[in-house]
Protein backbone atom coordinates (compact mmCIF):
# COMPACT_ATOMS: atom_id res chain seq x y z
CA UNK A 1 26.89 -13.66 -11.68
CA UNK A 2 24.47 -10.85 -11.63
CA UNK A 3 20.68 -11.51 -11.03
CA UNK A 4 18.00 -9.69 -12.84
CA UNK A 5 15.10 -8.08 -11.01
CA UNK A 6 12.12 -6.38 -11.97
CA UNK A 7 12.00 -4.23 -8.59
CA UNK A 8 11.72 -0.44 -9.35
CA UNK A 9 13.77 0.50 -6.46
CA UNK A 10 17.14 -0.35 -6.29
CA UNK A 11 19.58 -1.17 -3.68
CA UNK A 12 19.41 2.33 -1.30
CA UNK A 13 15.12 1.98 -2.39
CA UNK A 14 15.12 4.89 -4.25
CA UNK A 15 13.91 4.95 -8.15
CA UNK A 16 16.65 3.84 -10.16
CA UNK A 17 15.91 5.56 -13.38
CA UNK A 18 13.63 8.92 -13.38
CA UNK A 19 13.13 8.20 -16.91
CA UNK A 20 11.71 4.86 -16.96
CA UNK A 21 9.08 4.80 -19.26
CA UNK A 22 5.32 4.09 -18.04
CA UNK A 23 5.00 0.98 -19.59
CA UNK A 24 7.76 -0.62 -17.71
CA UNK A 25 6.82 1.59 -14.05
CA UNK A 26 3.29 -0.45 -14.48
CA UNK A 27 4.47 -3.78 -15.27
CA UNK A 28 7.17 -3.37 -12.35
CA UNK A 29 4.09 -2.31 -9.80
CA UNK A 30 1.93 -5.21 -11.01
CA UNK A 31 4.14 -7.53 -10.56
CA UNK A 32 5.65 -6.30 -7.42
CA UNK A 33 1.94 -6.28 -6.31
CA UNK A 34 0.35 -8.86 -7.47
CA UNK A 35 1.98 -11.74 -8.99
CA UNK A 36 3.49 -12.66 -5.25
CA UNK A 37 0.03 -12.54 -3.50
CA UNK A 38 0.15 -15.16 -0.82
CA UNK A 39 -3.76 -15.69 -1.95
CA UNK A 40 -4.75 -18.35 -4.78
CA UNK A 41 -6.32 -17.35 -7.89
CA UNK A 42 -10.26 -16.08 -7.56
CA UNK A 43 -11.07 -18.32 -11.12
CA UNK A 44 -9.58 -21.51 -9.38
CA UNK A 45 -11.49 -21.29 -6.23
CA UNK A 46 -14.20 -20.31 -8.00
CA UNK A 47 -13.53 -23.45 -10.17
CA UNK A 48 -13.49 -25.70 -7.02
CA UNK A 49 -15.97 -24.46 -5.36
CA UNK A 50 -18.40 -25.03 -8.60
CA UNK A 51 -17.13 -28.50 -8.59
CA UNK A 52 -17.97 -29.62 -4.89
CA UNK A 53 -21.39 -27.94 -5.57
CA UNK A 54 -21.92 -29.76 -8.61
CA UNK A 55 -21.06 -33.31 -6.66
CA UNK A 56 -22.85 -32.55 -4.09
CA UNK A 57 -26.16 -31.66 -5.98
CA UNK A 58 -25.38 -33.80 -9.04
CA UNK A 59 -27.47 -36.94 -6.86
CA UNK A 60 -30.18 -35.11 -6.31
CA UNK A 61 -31.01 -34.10 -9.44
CA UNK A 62 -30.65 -37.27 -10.89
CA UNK A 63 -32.64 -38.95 -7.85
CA UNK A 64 -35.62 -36.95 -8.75
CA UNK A 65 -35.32 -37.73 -12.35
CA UNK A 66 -35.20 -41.06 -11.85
CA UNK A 67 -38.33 -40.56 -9.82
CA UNK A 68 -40.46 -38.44 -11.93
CA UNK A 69 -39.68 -40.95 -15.47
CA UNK A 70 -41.03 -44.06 -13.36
């Protein structure tokens, strides 16, 4: 059975095809480069970090509402 890759190097790591068009050569370096990052996504840390922040600050804003509407 043959397996498909999307590596731009082949077996001996040099270029397999000098006349792969650019399209494909920047698709194959993105995801050679970035789509196996060891790193989570920025958005979803960003996402959890807005969501401890928000329970953690969520009680004191509605202490002091509760407070001021007395």
């Amino acid at each position: 059975m043959q397996t498909l890759t999307l590596s731009s190097l082949g077996r001996d790591g040099h270029l397999r095809d000098e006349r792969t068009p650019a399209r494909l050569r920047a698709f194959r370096f993105l995801s050679e480069r970035f789509v196996q990052r060891e790193r989570p996504s920025v958005v979803a840390e960003f996402l959890l970090f807005a969501l401890i922040a928000l329970t953690a600050t969520w009680p004191m804003f509605t202490l002091a509402h509760a407070l001021l509407n007395r």
